[in-house]
N, C-alpha and C. Protein backbone atom coordinates (compact mmCIF):
# COMPACT_ATOMS: atom_id res chain seq x y z
N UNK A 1 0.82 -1.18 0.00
CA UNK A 1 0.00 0.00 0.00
C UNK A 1 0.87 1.25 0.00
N UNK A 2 2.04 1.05 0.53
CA UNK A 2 2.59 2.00 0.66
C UNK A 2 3.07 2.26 -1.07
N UNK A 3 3.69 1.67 -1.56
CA UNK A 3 4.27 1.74 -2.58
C UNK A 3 2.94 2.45 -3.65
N UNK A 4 1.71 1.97 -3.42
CA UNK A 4 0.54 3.00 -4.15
C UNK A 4 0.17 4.51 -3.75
N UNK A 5 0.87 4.87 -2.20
CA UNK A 5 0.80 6.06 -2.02
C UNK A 5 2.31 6.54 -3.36
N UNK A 6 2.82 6.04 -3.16
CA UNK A 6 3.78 6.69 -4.06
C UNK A 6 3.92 6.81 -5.24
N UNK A 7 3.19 6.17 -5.87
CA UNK A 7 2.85 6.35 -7.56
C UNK A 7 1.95 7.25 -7.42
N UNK A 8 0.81 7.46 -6.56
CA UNK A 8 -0.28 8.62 -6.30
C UNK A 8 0.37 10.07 -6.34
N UNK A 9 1.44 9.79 -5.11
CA UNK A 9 2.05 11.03 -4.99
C UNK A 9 2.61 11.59 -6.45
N UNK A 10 3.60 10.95 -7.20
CA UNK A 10 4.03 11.07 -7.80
C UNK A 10 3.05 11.01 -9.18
N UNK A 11 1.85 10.83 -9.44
CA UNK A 11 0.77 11.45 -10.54
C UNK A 11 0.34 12.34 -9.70
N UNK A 12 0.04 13.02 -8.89
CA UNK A 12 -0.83 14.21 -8.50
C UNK A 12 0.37 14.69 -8.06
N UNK A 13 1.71 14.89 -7.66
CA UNK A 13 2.55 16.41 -7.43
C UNK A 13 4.00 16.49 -8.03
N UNK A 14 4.44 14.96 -7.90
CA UNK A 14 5.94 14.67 -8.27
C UNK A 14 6.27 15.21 -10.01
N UNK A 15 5.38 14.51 -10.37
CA UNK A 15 4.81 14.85 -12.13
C UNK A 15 4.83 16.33 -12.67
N UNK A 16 3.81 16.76 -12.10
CA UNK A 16 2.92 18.02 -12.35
C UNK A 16 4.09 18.98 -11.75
N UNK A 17 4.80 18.70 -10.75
CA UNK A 17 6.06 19.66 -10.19
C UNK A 17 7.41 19.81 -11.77
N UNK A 18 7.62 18.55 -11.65
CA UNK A 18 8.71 18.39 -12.47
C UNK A 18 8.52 18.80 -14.33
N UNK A 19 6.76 18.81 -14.75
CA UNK A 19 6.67 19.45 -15.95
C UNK A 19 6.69 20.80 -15.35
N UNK A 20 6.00 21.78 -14.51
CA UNK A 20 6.23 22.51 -14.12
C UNK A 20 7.79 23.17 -14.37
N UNK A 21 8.49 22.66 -13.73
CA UNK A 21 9.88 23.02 -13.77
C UNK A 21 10.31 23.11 -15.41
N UNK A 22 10.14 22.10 -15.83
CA UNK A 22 10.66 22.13 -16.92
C UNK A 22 10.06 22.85 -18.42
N UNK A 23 8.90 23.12 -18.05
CA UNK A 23 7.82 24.55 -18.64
C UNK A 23 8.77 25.94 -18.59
N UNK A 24 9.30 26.32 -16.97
CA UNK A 24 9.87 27.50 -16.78
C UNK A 24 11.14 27.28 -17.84
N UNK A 25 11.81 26.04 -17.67
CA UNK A 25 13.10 26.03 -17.79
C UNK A 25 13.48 26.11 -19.26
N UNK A 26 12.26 25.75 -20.19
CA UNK A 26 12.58 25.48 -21.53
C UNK A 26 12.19 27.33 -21.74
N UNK A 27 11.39 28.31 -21.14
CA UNK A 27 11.07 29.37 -21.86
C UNK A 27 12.71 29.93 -21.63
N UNK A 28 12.88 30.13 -20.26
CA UNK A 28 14.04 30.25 -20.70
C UNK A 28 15.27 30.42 -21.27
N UNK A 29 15.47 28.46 -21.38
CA UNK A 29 16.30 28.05 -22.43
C UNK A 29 16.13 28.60 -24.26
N UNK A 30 14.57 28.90 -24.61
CA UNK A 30 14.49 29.13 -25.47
C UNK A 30 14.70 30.69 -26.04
N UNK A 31 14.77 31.11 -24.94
CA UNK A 31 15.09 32.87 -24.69
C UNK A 31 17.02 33.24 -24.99
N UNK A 32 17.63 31.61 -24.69
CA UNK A 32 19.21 31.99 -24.36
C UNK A 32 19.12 32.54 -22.82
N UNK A 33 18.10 33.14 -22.17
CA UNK A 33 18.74 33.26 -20.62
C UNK A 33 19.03 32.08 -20.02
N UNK A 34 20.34 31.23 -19.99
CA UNK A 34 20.64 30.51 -18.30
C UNK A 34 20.29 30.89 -17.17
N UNK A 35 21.15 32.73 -17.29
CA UNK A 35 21.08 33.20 -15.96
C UNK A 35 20.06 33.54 -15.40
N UNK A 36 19.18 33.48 -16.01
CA UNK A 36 17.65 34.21 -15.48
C UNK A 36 17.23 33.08 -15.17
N UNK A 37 17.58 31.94 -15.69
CA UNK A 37 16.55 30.38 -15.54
C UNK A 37 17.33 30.25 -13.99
N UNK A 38 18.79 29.82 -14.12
CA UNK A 38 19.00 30.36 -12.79
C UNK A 38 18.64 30.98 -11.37
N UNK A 39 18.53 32.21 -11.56
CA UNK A 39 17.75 32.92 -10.69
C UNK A 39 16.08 32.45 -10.43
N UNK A 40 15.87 32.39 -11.24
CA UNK A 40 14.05 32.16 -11.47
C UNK A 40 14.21 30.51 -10.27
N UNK A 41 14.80 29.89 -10.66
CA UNK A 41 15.44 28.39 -10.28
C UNK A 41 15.58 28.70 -8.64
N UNK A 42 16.44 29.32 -8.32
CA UNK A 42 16.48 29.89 -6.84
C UNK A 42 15.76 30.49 -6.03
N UNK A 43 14.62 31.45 -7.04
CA UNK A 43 14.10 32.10 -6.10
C UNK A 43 12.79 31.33 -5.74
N UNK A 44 12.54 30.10 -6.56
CA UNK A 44 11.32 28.94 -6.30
C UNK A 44 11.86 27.84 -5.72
N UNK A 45 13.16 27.86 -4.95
CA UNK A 45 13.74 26.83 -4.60
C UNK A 45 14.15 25.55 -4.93
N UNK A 46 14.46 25.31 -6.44
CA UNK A 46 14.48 24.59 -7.01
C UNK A 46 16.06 24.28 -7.48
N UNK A 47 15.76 23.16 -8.00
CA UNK A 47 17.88 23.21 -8.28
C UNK A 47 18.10 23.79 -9.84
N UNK A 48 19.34 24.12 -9.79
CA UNK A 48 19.39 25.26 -11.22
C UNK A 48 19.42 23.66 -12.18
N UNK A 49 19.49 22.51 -12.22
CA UNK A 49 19.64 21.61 -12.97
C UNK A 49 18.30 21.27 -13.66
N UNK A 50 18.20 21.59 -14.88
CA UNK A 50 16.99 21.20 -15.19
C UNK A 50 16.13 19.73 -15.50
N UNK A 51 14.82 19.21 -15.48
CA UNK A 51 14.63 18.23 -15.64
C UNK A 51 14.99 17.82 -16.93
N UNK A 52 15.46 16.33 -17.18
CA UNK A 52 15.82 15.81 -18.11
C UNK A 52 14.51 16.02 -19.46
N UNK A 53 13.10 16.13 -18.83
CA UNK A 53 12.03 15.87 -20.00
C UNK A 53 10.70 16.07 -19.52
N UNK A 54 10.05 16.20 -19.55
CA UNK A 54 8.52 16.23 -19.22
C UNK A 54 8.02 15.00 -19.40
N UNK A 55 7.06 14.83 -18.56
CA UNK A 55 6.13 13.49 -18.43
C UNK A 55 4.93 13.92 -19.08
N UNK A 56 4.70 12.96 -19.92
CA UNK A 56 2.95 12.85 -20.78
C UNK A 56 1.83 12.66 -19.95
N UNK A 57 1.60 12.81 -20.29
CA UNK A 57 -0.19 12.27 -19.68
C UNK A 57 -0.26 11.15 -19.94
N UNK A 58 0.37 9.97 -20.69
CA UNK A 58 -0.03 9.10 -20.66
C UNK A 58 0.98 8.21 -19.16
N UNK A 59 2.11 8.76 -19.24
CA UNK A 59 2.75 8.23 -18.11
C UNK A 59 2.12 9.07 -16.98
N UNK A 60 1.77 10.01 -16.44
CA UNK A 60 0.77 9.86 -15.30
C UNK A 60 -0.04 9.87 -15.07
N UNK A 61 -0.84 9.15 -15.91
CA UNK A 61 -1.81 8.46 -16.01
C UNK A 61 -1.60 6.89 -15.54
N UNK A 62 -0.52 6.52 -16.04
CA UNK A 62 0.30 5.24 -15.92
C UNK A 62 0.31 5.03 -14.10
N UNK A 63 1.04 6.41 -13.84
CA UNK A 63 1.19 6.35 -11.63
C UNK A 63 -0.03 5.80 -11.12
N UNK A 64 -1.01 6.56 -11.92
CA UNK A 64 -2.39 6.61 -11.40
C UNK A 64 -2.61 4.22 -11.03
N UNK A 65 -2.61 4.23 -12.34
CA UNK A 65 -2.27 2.80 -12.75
C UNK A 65 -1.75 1.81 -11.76
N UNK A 66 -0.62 2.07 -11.88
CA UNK A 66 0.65 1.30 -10.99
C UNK A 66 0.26 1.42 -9.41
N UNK A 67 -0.08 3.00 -9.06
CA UNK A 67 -0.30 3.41 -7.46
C UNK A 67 -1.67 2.15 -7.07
N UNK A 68 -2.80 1.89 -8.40
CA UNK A 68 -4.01 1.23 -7.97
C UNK A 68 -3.58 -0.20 -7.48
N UNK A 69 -2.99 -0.57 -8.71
CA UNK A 69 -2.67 -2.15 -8.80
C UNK A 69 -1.76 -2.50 -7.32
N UNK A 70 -0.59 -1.31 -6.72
CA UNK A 70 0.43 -1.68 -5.66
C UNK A 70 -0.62 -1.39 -4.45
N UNK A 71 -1.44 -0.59 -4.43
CA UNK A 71 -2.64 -0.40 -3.06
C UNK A 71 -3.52 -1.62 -3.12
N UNK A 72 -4.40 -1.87 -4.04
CA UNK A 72 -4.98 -3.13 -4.34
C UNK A 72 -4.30 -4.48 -3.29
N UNK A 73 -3.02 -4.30 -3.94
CA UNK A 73 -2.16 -5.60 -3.73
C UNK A 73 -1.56 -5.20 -2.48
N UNK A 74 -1.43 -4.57 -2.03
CA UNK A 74 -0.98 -4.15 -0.91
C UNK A 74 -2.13 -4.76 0.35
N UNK A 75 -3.67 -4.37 -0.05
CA UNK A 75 -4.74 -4.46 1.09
C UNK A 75 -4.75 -5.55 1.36
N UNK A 76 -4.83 -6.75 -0.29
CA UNK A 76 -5.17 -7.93 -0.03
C UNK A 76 -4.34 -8.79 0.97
N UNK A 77 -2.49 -8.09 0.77
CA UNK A 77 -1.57 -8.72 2.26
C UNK A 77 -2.21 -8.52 3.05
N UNK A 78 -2.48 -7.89 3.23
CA UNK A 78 -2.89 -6.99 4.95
C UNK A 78 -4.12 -7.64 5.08
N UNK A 79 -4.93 -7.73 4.00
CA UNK A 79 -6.24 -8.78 4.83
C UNK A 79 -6.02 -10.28 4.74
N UNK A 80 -5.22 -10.83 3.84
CA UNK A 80 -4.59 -12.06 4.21
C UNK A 80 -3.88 -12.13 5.79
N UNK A 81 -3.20 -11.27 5.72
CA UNK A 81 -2.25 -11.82 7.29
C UNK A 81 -3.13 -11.43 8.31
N UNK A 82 -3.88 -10.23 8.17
CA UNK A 82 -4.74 -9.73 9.44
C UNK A 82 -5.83 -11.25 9.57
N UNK A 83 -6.41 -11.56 9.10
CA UNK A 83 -7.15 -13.09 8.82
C UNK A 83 -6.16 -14.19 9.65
N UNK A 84 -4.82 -14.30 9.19
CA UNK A 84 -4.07 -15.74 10.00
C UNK A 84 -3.98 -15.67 11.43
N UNK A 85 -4.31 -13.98 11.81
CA UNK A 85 -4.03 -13.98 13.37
C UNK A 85 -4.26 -14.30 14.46
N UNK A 86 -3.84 -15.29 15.17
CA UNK A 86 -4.54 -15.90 16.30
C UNK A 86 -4.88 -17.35 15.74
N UNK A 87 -4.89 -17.49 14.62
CA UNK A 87 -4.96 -18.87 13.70
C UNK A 87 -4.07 -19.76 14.63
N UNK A 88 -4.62 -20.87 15.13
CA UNK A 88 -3.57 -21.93 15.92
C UNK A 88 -3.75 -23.43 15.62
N UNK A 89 -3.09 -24.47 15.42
CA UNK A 89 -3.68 -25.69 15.50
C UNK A 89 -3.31 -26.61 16.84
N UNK A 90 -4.02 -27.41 17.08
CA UNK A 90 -3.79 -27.91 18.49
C UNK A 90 -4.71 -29.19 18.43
N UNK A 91 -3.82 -30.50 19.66
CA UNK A 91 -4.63 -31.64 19.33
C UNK A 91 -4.75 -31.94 21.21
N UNK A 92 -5.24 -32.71 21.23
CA UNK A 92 -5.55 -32.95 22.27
C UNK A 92 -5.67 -34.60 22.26
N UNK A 93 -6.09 -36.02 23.15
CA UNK A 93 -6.35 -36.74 23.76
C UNK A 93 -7.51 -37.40 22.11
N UNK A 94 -8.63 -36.83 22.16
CA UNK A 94 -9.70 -37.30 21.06
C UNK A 94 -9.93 -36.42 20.09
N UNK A 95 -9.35 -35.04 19.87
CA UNK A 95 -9.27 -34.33 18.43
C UNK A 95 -8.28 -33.63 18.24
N UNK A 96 -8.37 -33.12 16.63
CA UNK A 96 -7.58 -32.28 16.92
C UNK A 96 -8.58 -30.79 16.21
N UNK A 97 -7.66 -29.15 17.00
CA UNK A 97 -8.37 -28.62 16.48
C UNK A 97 -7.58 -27.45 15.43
N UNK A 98 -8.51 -27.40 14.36
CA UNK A 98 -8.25 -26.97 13.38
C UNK A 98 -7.84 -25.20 13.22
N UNK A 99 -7.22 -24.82 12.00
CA UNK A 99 -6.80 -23.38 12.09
C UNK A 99 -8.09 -22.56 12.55
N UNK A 100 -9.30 -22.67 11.68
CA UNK A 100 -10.33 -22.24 11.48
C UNK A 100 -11.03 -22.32 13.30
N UNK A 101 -10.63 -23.25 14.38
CA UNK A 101 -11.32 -23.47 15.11
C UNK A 101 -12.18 -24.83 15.43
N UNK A 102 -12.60 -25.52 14.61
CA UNK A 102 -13.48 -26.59 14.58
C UNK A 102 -12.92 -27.89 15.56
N UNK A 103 -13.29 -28.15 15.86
CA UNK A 103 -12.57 -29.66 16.59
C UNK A 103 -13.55 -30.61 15.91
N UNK A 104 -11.98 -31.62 15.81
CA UNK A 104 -12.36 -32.51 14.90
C UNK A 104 -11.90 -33.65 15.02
N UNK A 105 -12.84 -34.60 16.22
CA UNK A 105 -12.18 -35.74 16.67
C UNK A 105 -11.59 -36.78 15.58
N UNK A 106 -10.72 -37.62 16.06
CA UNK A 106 -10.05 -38.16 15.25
C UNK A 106 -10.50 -39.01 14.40
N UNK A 107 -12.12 -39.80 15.16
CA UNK A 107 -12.46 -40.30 14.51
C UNK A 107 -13.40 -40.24 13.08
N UNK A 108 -13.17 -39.05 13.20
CA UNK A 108 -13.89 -37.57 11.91
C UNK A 108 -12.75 -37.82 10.74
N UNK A 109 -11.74 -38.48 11.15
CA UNK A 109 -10.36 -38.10 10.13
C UNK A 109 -11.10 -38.86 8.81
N UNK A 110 -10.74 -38.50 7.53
CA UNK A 110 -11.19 -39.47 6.11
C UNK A 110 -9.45 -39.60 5.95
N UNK A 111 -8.80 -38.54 5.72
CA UNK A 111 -7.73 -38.37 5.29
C UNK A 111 -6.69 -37.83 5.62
N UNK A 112 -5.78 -38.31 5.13
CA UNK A 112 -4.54 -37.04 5.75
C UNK A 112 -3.43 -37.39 3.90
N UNK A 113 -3.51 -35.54 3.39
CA UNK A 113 -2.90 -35.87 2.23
C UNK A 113 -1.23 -35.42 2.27
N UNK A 114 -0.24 -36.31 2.41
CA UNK A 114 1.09 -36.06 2.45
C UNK A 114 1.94 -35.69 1.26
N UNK A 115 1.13 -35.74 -0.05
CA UNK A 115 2.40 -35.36 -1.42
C UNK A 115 3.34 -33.87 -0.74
N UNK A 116 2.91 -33.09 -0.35
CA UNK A 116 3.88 -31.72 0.03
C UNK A 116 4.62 -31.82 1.91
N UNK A 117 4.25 -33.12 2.49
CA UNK A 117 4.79 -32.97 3.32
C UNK A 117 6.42 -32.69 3.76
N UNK A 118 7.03 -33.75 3.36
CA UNK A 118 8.55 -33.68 3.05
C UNK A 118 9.25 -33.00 2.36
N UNK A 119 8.64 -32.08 1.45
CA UNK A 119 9.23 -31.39 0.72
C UNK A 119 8.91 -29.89 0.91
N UNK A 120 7.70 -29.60 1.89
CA UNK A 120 7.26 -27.95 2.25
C UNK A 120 6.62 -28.29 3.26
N UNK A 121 6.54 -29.62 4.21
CA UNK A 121 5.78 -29.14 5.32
C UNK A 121 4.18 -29.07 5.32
N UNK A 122 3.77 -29.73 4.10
CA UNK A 122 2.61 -28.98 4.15
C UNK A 122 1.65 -30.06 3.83
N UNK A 123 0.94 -30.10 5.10
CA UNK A 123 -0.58 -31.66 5.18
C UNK A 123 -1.55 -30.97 4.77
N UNK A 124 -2.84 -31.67 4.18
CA UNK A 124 -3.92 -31.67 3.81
C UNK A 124 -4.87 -32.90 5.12
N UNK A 125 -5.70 -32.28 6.00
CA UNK A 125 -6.39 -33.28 6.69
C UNK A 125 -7.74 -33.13 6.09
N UNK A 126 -8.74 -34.12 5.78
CA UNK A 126 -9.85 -34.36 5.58
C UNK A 126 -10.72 -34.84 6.44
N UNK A 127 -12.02 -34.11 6.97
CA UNK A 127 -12.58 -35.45 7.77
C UNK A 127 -14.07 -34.86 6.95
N UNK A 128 -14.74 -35.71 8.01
CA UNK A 128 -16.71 -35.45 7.92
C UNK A 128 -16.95 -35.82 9.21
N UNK A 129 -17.52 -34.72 9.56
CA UNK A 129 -18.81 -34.41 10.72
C UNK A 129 -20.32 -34.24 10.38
N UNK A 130 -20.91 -35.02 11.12
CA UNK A 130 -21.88 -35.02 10.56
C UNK A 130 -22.65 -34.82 9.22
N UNK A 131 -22.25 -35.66 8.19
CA UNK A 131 -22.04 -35.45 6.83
C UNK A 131 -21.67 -34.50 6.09
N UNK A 132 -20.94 -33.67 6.95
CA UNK A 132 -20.43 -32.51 6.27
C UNK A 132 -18.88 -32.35 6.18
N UNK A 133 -18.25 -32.72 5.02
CA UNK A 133 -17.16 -32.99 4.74
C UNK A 133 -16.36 -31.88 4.43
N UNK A 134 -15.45 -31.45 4.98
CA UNK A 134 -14.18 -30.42 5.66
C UNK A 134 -13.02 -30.97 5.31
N UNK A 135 -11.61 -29.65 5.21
CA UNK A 135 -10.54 -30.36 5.00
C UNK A 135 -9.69 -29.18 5.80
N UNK A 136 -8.45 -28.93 6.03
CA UNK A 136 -7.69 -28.11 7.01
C UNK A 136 -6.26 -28.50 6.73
N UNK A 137 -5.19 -27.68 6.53
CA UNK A 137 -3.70 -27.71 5.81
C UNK A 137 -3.41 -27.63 7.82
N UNK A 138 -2.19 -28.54 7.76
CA UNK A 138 -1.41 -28.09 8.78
C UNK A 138 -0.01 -28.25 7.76
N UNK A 139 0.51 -26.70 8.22
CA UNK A 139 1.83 -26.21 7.45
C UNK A 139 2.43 -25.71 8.70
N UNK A 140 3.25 -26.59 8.72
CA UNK A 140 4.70 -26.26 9.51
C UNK A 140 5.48 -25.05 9.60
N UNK A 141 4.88 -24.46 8.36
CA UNK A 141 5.80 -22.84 8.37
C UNK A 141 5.00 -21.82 9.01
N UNK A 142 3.46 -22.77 9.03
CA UNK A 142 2.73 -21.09 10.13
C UNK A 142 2.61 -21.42 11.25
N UNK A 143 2.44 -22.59 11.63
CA UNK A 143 2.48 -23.03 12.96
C UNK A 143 3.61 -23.59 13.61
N UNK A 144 3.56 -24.07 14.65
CA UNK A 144 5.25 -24.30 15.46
C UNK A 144 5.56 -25.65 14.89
N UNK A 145 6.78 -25.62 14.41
CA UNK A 145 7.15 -27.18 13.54
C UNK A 145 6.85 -28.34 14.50
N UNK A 146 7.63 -27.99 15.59
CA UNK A 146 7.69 -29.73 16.47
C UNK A 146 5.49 -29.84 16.88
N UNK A 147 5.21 -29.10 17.29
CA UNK A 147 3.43 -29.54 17.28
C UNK A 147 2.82 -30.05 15.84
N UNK A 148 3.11 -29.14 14.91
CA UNK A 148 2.73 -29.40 13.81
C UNK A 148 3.03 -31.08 13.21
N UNK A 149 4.36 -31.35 13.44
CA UNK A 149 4.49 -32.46 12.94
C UNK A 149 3.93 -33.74 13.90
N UNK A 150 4.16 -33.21 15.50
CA UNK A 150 3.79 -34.73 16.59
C UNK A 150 2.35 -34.55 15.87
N UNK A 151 1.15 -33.72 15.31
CA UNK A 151 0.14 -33.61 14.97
C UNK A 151 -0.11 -34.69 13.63
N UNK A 152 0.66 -34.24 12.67
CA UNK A 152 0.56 -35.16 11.44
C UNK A 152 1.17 -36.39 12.16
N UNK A 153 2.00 -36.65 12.52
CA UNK A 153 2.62 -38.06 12.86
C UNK A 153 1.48 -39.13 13.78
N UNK A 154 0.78 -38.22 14.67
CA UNK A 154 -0.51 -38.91 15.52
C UNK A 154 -1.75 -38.95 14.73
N UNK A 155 -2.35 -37.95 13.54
CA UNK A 155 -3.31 -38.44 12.52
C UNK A 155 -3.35 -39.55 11.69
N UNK A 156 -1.32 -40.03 11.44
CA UNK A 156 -1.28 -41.15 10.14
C UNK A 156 -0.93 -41.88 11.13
N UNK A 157 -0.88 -41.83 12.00
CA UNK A 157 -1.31 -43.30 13.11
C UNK A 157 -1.98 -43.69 13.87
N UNK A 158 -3.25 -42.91 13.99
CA UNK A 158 -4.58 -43.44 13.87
C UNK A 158 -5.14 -44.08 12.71
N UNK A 159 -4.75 -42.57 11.76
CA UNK A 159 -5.30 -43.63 10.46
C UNK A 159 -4.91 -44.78 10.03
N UNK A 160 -3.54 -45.32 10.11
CA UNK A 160 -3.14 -46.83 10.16
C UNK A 160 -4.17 -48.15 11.27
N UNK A 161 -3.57 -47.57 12.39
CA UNK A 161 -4.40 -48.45 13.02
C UNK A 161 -5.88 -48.42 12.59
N UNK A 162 -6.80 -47.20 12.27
CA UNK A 162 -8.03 -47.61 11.78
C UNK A 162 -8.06 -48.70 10.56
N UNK A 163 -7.20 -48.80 9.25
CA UNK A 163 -6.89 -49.56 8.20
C UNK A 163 -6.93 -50.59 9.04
N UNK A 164 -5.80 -50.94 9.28
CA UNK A 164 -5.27 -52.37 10.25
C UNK A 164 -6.70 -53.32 11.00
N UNK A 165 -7.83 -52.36 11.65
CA UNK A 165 -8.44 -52.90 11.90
C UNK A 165 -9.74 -53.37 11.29
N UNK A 166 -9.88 -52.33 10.28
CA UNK A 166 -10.91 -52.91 9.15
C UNK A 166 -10.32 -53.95 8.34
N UNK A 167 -9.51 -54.26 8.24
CA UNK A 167 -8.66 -55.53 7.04
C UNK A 167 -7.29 -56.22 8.30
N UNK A 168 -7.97 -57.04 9.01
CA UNK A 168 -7.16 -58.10 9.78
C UNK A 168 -6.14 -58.73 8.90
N UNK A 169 -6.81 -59.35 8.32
CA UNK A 169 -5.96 -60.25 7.34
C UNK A 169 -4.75 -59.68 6.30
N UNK A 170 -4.99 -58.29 6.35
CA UNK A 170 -4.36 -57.91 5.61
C UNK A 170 -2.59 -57.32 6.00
């Protein structure tokens, strides 16, 4: 967001300053006075160096642009992370409970999906409560690694032993 105050700034004063300047500086220049551009330069507080060029309207128009898209993108961080806060996972004895809040005894589990575990940390749990089927990431990088993992490590060993006991023979 910040970075969209500054394309803002810079289409509504940075812009409009610097054609400014360079309006005075070309009558000026086109006069042959330096020294007067000079003076004129000093007495508006400005540096006797003139701007390299004027900006179009289509480039600040462009700030306007850039300032939306970096504020935009800016809010959506800020309501992404303001959202994770206080986000915790935690298990207990007969569930565990989820980022969102839900507790979700174990015997709720359908699944636990591991393709990104070993390589980012990052579980997929599935269950159903009361026919209403839910799923919840425990990622090691937002929550505290050693819980996070005794967590996945105690879901895929329930879920074993549940297997194990539906298929004896197996």
């Amino acid at each position: 967001m910040l970075f969209g105050g500054w394309f803002f700034w810079d289409a509504t004063v940075g812009y409009p300053r610097t054609n400014e300047r360079y309006a005075a500086w070309k009558k000026y220049h086109s006069a042959g006075d330096d020294a007067g551009w000079r003076a004129y330069a000093a007495s508006r507080g400005w540096k006797s160096q003139p701007p390299e060029h004027p900006f179009t309207e289509l480039q600040i128009r462009g700030q306007f642009l850039y300032g939306t898209i970096a504020a935009v993108s800016g809010a959506l961080a800020l309501l992404y992370w303001w959202r994770q806060l206080g986000r915790a996972i935690a298990m207990d004895e007969e569930a565990v409970t989820s980022p969102a809040g839900t507790r979700v005894p174990f015997s709720a589990i359908t699944g636990l999906g591991l393709k990104k575990w070993e390589s980012k940390g990052f579980a997929v749990v599935r269950y159903e409560i009361d026919g209403r089927k839910g799923q919840f990431v425990v990622d090691d990088y937002k929550f505290e690694t050693e819980p996070a993992h005794a967590i996945v490590e105690e879901i895929r060993k329930r879920l074993e032993a549940r297997a194990s006991a539906a298929n004896p023979a197996a």
